[in-house]
N, C-alpha and C. Protein backbone atom coordinates (compact mmCIF):
# COMPACT_ATOMS: atom_id res chain seq x y z
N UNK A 1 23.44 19.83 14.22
CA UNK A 1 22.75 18.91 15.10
C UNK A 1 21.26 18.87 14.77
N UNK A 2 20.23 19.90 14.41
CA UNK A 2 19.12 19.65 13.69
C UNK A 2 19.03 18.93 12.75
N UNK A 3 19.50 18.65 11.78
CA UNK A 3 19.37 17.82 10.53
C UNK A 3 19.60 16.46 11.45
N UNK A 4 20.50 16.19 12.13
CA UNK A 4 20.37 14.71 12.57
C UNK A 4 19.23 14.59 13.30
N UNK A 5 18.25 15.18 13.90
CA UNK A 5 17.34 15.51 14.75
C UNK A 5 16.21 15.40 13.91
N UNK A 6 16.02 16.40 12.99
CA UNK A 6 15.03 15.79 11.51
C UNK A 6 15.20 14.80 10.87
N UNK A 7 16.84 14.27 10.47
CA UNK A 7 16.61 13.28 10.05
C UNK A 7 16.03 11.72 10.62
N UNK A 8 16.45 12.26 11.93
CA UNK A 8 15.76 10.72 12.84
C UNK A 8 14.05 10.80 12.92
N UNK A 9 13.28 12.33 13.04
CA UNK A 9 12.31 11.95 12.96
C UNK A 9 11.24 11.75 11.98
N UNK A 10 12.11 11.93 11.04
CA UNK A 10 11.61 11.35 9.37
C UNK A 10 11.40 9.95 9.32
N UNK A 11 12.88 9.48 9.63
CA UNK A 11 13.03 7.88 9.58
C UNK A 11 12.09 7.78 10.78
N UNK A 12 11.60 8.05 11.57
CA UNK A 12 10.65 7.49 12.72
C UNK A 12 9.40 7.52 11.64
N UNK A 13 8.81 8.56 11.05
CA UNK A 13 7.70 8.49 10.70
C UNK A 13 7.43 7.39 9.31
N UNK A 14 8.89 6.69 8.67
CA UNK A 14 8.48 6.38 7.97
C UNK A 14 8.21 4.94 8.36
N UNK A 15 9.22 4.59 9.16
CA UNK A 15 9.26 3.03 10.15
C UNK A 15 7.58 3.37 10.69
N UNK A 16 6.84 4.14 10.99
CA UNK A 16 5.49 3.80 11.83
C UNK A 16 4.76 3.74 10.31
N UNK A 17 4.72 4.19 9.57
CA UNK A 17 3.96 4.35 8.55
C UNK A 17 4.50 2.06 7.70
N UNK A 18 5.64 2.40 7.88
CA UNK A 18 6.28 0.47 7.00
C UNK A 18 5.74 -0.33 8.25
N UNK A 19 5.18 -0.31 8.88
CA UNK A 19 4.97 -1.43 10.42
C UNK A 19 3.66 -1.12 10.79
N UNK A 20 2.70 -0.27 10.07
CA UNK A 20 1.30 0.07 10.38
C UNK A 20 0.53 -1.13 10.41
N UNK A 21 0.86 -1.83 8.81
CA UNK A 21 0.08 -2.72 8.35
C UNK A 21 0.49 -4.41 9.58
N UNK A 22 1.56 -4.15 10.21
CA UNK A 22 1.42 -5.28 11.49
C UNK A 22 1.01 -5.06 12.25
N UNK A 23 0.89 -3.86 12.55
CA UNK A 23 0.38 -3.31 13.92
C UNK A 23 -1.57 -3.80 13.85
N UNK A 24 -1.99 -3.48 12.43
CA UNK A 24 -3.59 -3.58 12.84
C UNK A 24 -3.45 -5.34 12.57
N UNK A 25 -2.97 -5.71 12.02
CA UNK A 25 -2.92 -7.73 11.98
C UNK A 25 -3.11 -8.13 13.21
N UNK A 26 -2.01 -7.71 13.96
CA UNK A 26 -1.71 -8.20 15.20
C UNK A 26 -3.06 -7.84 16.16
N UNK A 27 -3.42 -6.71 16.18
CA UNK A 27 -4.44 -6.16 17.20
C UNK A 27 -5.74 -6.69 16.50
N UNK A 28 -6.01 -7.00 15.17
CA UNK A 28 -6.96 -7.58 14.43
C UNK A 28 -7.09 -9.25 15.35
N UNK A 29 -5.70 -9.57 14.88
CA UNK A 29 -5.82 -11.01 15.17
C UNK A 29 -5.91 -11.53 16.94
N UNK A 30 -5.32 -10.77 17.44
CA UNK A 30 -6.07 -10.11 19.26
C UNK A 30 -7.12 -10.59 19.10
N UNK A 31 -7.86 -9.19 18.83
CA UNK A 31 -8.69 -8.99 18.82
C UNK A 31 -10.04 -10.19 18.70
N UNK A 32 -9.98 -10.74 17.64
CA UNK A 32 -11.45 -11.50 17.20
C UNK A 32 -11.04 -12.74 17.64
N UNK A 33 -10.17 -12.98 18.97
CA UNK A 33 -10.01 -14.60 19.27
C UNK A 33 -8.94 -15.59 18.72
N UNK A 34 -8.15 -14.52 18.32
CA UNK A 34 -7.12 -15.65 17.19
C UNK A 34 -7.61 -15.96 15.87
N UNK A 35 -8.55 -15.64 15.45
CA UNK A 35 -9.67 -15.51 13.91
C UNK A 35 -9.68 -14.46 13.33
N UNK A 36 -8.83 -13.32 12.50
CA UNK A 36 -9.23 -12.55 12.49
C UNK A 36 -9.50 -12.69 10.56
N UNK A 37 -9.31 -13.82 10.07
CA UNK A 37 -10.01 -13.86 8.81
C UNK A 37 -11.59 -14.55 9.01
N UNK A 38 -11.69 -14.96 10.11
CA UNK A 38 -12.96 -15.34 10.76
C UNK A 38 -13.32 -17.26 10.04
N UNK A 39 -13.88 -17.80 9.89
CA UNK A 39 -13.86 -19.12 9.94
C UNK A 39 -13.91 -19.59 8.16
N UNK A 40 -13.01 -20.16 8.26
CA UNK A 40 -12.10 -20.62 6.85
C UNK A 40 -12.06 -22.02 6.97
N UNK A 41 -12.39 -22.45 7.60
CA UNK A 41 -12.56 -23.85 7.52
C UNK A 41 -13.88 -24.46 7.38
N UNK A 42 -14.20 -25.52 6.36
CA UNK A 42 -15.43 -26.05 6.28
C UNK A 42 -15.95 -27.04 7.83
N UNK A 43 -17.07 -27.34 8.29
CA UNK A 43 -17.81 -27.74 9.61
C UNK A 43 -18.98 -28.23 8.96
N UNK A 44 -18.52 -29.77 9.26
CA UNK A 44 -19.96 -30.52 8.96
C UNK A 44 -20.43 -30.58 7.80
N UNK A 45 -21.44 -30.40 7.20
CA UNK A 45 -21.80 -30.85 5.67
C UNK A 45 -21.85 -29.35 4.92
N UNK A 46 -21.33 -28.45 5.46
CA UNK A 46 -21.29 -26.91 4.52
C UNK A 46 -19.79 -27.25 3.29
N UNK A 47 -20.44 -27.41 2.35
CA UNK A 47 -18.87 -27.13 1.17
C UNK A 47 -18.03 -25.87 1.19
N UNK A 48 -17.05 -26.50 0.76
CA UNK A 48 -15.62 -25.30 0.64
C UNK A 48 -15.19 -25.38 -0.63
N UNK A 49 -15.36 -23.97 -1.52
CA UNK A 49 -14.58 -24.08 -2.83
C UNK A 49 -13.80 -24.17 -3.01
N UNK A 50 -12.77 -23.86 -1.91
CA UNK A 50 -11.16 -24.15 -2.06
C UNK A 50 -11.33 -25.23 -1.74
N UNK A 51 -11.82 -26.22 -0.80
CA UNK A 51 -11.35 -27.56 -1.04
C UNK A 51 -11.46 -28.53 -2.16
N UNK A 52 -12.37 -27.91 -2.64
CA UNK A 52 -13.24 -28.71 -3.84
C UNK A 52 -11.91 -28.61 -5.15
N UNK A 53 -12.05 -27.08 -5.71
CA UNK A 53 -10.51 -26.83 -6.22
C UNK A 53 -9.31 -27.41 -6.03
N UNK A 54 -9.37 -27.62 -4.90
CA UNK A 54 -7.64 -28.04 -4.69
C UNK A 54 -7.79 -29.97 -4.88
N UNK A 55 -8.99 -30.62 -4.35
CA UNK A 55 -9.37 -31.45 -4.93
C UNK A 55 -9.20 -32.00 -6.56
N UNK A 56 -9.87 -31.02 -7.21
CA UNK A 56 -10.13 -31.25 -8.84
C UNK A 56 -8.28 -30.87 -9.25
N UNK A 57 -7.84 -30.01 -8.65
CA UNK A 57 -6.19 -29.94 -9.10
C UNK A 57 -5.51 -31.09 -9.18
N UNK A 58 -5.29 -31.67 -7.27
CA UNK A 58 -4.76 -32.39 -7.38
C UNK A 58 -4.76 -33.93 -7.90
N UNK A 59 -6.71 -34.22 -8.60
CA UNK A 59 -6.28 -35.13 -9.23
C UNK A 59 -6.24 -34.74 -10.52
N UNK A 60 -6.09 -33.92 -11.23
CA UNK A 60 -6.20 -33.37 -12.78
C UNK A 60 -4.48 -33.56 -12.57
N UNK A 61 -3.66 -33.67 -11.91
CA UNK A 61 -1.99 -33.66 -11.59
C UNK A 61 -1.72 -34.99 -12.04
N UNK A 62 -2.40 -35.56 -11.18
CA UNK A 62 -2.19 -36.95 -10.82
C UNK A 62 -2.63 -37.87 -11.80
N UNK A 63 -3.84 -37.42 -13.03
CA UNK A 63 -3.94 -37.98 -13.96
C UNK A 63 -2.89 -37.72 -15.10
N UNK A 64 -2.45 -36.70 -15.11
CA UNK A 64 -1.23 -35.80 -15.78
C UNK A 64 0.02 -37.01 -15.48
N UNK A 65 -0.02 -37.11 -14.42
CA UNK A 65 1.42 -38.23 -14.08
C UNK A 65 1.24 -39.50 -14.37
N UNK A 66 -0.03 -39.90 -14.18
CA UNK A 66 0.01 -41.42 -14.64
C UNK A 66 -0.09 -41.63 -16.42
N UNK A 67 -0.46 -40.66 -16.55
CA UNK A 67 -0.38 -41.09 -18.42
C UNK A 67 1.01 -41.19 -18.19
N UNK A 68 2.13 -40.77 -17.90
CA UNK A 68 3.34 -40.87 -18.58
C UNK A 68 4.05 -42.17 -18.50
């Protein structure tokens, strides 16, 4: 009956240790208002390199398709 007793609280420690990394997301993302990568979106005349990028992609695609 010990070994099932160790073995459960092994598997406990390893389930808290595999579910850590949700645990601080969640209390992260709590936490700062629903923001917890904090403001990722461009506002008003400030540029965004990812938009700009995903811009220059999608027409570098789109010139890609019309040659054909």
């Amino acid at each position: 009956m010990g070994g099932v007793v160790e073995l459960w609280v092994v598997m406990l420690l390893i389930a808290a240790a595999a579910f850590a990394p949700l645990g601080y997301f969640i209390y992260t993302f709590t936490k700062a208002n629903a923001k917890p990568f904090g403001e990722i979106e461009p506002h008003g005349d400030s540029p965004s390199v990812v938009n700009d990028f995903a811009e220059k992609a999608i027409k570098y695609v789109q010139g890609l398709l019309g040659k054909k």
